[in-house]
PDB file of N, CA and C in Angstrom:
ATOM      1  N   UNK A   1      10.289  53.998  18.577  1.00  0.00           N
ATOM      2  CA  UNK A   1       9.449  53.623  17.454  1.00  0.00           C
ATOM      3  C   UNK A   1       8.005  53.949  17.809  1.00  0.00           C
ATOM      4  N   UNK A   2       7.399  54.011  17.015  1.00  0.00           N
ATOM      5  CA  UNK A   2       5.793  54.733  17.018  1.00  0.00           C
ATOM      6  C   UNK A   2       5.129  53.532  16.964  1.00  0.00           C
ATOM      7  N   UNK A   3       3.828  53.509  17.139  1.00  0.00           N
ATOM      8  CA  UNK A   3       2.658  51.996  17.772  1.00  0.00           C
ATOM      9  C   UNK A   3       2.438  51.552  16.357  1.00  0.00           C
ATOM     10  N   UNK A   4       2.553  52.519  14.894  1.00  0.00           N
ATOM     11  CA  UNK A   4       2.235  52.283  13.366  1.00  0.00           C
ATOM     12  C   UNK A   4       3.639  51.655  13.107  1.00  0.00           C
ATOM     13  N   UNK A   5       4.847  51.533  13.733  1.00  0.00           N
ATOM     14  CA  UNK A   5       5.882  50.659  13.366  1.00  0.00           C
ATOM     15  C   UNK A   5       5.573  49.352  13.788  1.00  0.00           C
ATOM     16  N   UNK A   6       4.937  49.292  15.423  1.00  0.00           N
ATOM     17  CA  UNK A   6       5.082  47.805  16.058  1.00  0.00           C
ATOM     18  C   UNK A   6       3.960  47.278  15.618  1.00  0.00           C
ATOM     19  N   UNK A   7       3.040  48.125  15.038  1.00  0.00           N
ATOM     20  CA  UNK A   7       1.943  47.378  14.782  1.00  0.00           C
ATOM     21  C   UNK A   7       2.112  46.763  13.363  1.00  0.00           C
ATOM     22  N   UNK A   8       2.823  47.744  12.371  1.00  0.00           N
ATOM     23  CA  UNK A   8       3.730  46.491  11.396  1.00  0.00           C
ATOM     24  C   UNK A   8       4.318  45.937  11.548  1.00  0.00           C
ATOM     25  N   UNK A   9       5.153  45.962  12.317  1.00  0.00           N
ATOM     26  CA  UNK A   9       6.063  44.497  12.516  1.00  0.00           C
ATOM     27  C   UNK A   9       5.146  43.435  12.963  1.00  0.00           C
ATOM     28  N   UNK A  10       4.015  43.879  13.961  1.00  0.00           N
ATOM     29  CA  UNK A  10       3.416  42.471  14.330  1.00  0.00           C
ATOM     30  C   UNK A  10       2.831  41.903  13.105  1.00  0.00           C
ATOM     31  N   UNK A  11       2.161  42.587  12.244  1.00  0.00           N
ATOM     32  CA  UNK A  11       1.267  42.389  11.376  1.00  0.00           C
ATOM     33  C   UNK A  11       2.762  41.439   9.916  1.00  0.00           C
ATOM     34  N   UNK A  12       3.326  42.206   9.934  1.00  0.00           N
ATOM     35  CA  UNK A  12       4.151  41.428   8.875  1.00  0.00           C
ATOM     36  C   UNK A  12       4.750  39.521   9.717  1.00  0.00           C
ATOM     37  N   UNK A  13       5.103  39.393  11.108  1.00  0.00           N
ATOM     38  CA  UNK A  13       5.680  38.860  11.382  1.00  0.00           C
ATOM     39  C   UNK A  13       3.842  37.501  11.592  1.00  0.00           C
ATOM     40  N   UNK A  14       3.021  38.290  11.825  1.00  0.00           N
ATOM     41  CA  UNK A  14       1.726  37.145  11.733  1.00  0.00           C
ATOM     42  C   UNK A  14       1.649  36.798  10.679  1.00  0.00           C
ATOM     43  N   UNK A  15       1.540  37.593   9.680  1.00  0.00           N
ATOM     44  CA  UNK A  15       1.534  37.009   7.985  1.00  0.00           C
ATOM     45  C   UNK A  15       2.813  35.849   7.899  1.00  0.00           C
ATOM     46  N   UNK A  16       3.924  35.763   8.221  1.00  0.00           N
ATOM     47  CA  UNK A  16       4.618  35.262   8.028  1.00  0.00           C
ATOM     48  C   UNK A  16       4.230  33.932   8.702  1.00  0.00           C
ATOM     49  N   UNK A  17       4.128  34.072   9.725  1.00  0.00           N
ATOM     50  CA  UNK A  17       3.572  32.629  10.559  1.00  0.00           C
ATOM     51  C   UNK A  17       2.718  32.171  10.393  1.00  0.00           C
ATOM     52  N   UNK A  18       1.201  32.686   9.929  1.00  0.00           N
ATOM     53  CA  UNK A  18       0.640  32.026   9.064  1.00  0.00           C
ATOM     54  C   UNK A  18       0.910  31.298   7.750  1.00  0.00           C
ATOM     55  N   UNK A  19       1.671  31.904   7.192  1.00  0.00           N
ATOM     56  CA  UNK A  19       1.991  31.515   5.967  1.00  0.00           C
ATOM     57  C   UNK A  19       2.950  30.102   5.939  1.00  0.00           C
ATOM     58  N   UNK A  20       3.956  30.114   7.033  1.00  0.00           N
ATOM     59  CA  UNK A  20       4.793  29.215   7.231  1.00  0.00           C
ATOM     60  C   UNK A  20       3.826  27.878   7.554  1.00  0.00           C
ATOM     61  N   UNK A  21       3.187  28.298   8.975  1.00  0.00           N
ATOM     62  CA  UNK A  21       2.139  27.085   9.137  1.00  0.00           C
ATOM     63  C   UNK A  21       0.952  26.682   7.823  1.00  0.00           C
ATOM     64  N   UNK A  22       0.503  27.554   7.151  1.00  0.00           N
ATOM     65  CA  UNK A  22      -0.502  27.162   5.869  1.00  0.00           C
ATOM     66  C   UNK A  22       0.895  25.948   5.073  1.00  0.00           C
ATOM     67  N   UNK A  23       2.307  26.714   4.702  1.00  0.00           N
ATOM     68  CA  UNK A  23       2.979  25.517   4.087  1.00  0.00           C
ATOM     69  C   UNK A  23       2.909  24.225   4.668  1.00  0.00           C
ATOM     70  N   UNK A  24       3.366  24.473   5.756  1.00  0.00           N
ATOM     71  CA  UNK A  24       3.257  23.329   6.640  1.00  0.00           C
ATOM     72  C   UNK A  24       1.993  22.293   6.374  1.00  0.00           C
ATOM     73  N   UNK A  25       0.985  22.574   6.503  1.00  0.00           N
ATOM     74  CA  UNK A  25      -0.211  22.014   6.520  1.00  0.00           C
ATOM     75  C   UNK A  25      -0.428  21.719   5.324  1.00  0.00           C
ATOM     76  N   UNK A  26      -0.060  22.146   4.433  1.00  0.00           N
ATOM     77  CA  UNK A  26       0.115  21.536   3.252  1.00  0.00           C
ATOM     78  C   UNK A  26       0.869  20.552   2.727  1.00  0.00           C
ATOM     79  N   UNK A  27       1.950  20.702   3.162  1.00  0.00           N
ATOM     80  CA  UNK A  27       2.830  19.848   3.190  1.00  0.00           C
ATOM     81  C   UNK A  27       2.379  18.374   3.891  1.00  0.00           C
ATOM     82  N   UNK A  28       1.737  18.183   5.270  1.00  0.00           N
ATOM     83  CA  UNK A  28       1.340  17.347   6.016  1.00  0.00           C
ATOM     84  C   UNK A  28       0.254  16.885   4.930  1.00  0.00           C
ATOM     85  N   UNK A  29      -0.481  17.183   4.411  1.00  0.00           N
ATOM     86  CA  UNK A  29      -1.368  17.250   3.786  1.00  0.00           C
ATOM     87  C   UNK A  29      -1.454  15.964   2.604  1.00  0.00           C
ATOM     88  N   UNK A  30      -0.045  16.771   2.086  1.00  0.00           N
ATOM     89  CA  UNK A  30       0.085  16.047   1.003  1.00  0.00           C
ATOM     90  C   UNK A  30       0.770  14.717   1.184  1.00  0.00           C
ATOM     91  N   UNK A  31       1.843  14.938   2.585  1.00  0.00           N
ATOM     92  CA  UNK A  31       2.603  13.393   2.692  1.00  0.00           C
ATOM     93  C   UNK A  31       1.177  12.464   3.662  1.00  0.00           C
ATOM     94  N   UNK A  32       0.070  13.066   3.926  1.00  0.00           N
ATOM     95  CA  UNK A  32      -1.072  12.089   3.984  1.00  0.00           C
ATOM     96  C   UNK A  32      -1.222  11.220   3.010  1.00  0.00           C
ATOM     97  N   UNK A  33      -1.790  12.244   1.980  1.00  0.00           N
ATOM     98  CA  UNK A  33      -2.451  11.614   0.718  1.00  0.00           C
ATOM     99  C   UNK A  33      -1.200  10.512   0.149  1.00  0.00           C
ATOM    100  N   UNK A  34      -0.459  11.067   0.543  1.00  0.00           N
ATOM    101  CA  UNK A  34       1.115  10.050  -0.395  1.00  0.00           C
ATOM    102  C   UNK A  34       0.643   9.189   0.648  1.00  0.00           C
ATOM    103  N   UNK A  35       0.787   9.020   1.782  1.00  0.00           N
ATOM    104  CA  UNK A  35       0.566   7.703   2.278  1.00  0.00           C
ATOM    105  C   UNK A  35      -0.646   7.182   2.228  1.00  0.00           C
ATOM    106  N   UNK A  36      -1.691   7.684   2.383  1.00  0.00           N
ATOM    107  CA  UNK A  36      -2.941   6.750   2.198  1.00  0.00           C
ATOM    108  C   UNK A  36      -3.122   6.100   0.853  1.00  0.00           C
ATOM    109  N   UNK A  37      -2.436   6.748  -0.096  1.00  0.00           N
ATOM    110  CA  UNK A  37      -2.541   6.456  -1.743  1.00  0.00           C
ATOM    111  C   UNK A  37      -1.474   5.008  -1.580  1.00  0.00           C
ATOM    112  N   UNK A  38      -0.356   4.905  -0.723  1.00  0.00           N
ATOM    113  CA  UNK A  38       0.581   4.013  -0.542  1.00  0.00           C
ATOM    114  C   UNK A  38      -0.043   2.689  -0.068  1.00  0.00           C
ATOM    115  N   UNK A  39      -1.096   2.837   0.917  1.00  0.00           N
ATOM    116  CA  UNK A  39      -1.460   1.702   1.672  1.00  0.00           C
ATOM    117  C   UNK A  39      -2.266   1.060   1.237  1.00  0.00           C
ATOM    118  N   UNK A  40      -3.106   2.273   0.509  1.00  0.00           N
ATOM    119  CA  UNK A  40      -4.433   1.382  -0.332  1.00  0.00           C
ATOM    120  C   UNK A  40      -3.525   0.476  -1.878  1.00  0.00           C
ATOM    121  N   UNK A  41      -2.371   0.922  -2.246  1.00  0.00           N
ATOM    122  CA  UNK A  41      -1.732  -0.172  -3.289  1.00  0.00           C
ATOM    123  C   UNK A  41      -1.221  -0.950  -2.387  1.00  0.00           C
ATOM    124  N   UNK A  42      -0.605  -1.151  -1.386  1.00  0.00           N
ATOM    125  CA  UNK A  42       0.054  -2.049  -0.509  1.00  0.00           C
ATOM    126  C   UNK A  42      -1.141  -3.463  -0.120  1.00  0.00           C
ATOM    127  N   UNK A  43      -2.501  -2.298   0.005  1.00  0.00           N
ATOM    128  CA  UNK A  43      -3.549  -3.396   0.056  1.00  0.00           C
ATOM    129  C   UNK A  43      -4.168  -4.275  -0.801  1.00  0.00           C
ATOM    130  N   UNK A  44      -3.948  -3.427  -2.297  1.00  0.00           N
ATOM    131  CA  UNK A  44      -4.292  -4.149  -3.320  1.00  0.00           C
ATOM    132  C   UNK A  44      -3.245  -5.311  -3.892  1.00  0.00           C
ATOM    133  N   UNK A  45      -1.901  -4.569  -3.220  1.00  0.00           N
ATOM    134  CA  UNK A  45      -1.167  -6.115  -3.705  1.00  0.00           C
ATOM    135  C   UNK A  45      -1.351  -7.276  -2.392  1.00  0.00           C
ATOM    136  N   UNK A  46      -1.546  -6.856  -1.647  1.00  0.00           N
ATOM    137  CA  UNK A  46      -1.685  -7.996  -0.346  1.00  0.00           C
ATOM    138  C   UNK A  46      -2.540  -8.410  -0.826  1.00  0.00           C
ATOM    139  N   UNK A  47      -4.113  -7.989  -1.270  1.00  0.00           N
ATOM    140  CA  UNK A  47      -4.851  -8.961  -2.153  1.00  0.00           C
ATOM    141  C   UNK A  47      -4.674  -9.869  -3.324  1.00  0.00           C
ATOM    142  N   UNK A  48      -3.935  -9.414  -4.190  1.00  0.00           N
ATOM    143  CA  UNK A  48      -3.495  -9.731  -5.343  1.00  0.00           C
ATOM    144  C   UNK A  48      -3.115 -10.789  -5.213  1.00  0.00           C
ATOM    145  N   UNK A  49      -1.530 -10.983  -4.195  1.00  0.00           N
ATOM    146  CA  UNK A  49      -1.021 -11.842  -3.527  1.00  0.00           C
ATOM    147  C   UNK A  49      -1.536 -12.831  -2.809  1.00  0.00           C
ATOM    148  N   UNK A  50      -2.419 -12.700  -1.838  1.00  0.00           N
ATOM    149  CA  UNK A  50      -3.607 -13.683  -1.227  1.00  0.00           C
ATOM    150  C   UNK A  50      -4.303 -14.550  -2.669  1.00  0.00           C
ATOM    151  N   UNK A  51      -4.552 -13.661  -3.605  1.00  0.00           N
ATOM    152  CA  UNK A  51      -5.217 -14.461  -4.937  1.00  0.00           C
ATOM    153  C   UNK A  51      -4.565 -15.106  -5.580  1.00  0.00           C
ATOM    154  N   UNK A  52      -3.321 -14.981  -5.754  1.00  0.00           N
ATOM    155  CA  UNK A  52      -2.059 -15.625  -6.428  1.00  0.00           C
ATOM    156  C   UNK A  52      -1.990 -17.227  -6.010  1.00  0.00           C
ATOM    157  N   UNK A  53      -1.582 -16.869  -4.330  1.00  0.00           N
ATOM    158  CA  UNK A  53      -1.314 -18.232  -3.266  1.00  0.00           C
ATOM    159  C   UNK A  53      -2.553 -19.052  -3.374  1.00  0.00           C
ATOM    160  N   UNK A  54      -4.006 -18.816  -3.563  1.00  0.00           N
ATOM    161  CA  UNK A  54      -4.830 -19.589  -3.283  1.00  0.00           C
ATOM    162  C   UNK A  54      -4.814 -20.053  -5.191  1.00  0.00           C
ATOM    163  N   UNK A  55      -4.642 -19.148  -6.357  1.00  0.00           N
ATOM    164  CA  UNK A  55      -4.504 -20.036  -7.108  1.00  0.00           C
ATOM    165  C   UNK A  55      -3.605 -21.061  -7.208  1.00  0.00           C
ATOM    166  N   UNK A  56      -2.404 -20.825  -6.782  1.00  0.00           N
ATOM    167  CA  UNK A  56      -1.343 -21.567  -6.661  1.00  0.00           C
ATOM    168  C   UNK A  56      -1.589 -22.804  -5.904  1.00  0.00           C
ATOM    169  N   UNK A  57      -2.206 -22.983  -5.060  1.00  0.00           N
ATOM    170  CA  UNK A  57      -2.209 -24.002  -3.848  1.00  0.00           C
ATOM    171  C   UNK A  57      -3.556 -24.861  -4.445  1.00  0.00           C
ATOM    172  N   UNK A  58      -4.433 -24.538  -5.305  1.00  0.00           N
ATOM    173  CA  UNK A  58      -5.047 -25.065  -5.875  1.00  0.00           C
ATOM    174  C   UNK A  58      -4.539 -26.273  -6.842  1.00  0.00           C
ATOM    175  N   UNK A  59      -3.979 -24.912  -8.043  1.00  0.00           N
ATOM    176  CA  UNK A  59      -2.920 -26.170  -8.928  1.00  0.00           C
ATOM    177  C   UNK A  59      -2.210 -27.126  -8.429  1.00  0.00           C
ATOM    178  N   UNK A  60      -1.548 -27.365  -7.049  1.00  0.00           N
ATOM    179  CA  UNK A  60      -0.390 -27.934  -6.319  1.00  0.00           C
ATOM    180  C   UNK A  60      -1.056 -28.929  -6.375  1.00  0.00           C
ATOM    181  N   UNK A  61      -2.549 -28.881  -5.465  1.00  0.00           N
ATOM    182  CA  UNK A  61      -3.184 -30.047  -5.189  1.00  0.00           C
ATOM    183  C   UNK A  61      -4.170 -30.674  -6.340  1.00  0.00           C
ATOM    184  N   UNK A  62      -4.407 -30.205  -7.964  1.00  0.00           N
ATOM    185  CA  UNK A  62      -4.845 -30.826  -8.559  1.00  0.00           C
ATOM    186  C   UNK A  62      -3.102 -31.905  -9.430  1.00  0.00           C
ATOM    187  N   UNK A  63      -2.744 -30.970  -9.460  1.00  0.00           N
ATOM    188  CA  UNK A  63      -1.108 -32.114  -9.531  1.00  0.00           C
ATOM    189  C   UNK A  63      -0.512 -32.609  -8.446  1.00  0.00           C
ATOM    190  N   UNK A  64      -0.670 -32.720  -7.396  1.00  0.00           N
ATOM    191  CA  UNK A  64      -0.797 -33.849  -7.030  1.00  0.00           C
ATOM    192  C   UNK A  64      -1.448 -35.021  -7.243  1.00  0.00           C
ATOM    193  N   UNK A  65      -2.849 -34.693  -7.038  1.00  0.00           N
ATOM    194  CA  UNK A  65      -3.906 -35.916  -7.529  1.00  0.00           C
ATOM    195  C   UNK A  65      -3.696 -36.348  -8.760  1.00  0.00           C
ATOM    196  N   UNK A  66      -3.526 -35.426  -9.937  1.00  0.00           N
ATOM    197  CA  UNK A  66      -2.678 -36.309 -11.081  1.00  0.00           C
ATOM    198  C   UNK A  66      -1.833 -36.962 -11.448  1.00  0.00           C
ATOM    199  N   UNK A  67      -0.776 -36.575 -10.131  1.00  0.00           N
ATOM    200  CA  UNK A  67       0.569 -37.165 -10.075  1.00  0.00           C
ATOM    201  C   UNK A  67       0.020 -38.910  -9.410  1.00  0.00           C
ATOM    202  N   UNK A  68      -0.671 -38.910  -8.372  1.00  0.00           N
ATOM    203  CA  UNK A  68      -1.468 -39.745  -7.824  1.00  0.00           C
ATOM    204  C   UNK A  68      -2.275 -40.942  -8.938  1.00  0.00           C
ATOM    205  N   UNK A  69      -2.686 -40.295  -9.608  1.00  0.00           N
ATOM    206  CA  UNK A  69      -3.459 -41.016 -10.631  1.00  0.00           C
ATOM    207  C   UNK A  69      -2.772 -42.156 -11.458  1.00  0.00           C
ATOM    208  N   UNK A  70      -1.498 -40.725 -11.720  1.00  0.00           N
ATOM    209  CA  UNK A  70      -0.604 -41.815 -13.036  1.00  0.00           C
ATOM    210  C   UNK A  70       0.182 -42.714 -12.412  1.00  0.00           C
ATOM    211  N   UNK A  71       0.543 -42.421 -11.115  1.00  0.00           N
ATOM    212  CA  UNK A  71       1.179 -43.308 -10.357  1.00  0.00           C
ATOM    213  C   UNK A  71       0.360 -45.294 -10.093  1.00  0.00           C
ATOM    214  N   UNK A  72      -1.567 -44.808  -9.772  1.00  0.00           N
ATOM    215  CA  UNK A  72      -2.123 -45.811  -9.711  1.00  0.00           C
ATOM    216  C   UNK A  72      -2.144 -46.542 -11.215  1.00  0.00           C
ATOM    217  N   UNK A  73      -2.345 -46.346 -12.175  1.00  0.00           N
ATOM    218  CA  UNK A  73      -2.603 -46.638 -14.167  1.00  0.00           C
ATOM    219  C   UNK A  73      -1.484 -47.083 -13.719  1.00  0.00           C
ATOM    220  N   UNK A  74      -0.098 -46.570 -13.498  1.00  0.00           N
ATOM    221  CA  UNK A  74       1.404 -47.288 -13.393  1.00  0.00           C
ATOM    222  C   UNK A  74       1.239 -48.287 -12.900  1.00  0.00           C
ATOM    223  N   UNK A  75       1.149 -48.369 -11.650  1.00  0.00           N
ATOM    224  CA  UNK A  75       1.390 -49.674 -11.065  1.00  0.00           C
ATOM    225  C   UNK A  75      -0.043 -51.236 -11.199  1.00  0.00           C
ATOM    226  N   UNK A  76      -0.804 -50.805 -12.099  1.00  0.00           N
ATOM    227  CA  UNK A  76      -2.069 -51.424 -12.552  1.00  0.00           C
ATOM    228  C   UNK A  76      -1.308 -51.779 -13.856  1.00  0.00           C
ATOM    229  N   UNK A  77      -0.816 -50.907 -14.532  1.00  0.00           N
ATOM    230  CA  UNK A  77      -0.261 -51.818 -15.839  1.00  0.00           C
ATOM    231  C   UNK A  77       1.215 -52.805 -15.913  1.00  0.00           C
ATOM    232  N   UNK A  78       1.891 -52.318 -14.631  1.00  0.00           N
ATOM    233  CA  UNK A  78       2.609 -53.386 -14.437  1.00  0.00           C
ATOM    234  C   UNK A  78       2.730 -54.421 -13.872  1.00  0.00           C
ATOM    235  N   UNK A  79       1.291 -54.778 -13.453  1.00  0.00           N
ATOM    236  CA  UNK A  79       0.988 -56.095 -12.522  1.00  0.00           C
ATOM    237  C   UNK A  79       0.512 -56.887 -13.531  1.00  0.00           C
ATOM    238  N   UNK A  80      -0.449 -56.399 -15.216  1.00  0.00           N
ATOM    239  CA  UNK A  80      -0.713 -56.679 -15.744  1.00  0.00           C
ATOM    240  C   UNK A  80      -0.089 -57.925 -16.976  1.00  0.00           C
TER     241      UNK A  80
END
């Protein structure tokens, strides 16, 4: 073979490996963005959730104290 054959073959077989690695890197690329796009909702519901529990634990303890309340009026109107 002549140096204008091997020097196409190299030249076709670099294009190719570039090209494979450019997919590649694209590919990596994109299952980044899929995950960083994943974590930042993962974070917004871990917040969400943190906001949920502290409303929740709020209400618990104003019913309690109401529960508390009607319990004292109860036992005040039956001594009465």
């Amino acid at each position: 073979m002549s140096k204008v054959t091997y020097l196409a073959i190299l030249l076709a077989l670099a294009t190719v490996g570039l090209t494979t690695i450019s997919g590649c890197a694209t590919t990596v690329s994109t299952a980044d963005a899929k995950a960083t796009s994943a974590m930042a909702e993962a974070r917004k519901a871990s917040n969400d959730a943190a906001a949920a529990l502290k409303v929740a634990k709020q209400a618990q303890k104003e019913a309690e104290e109401n529960k508390a309340r009607i319990d004292r009026m109860f036992k005040q109107t039956m001594r009465k």
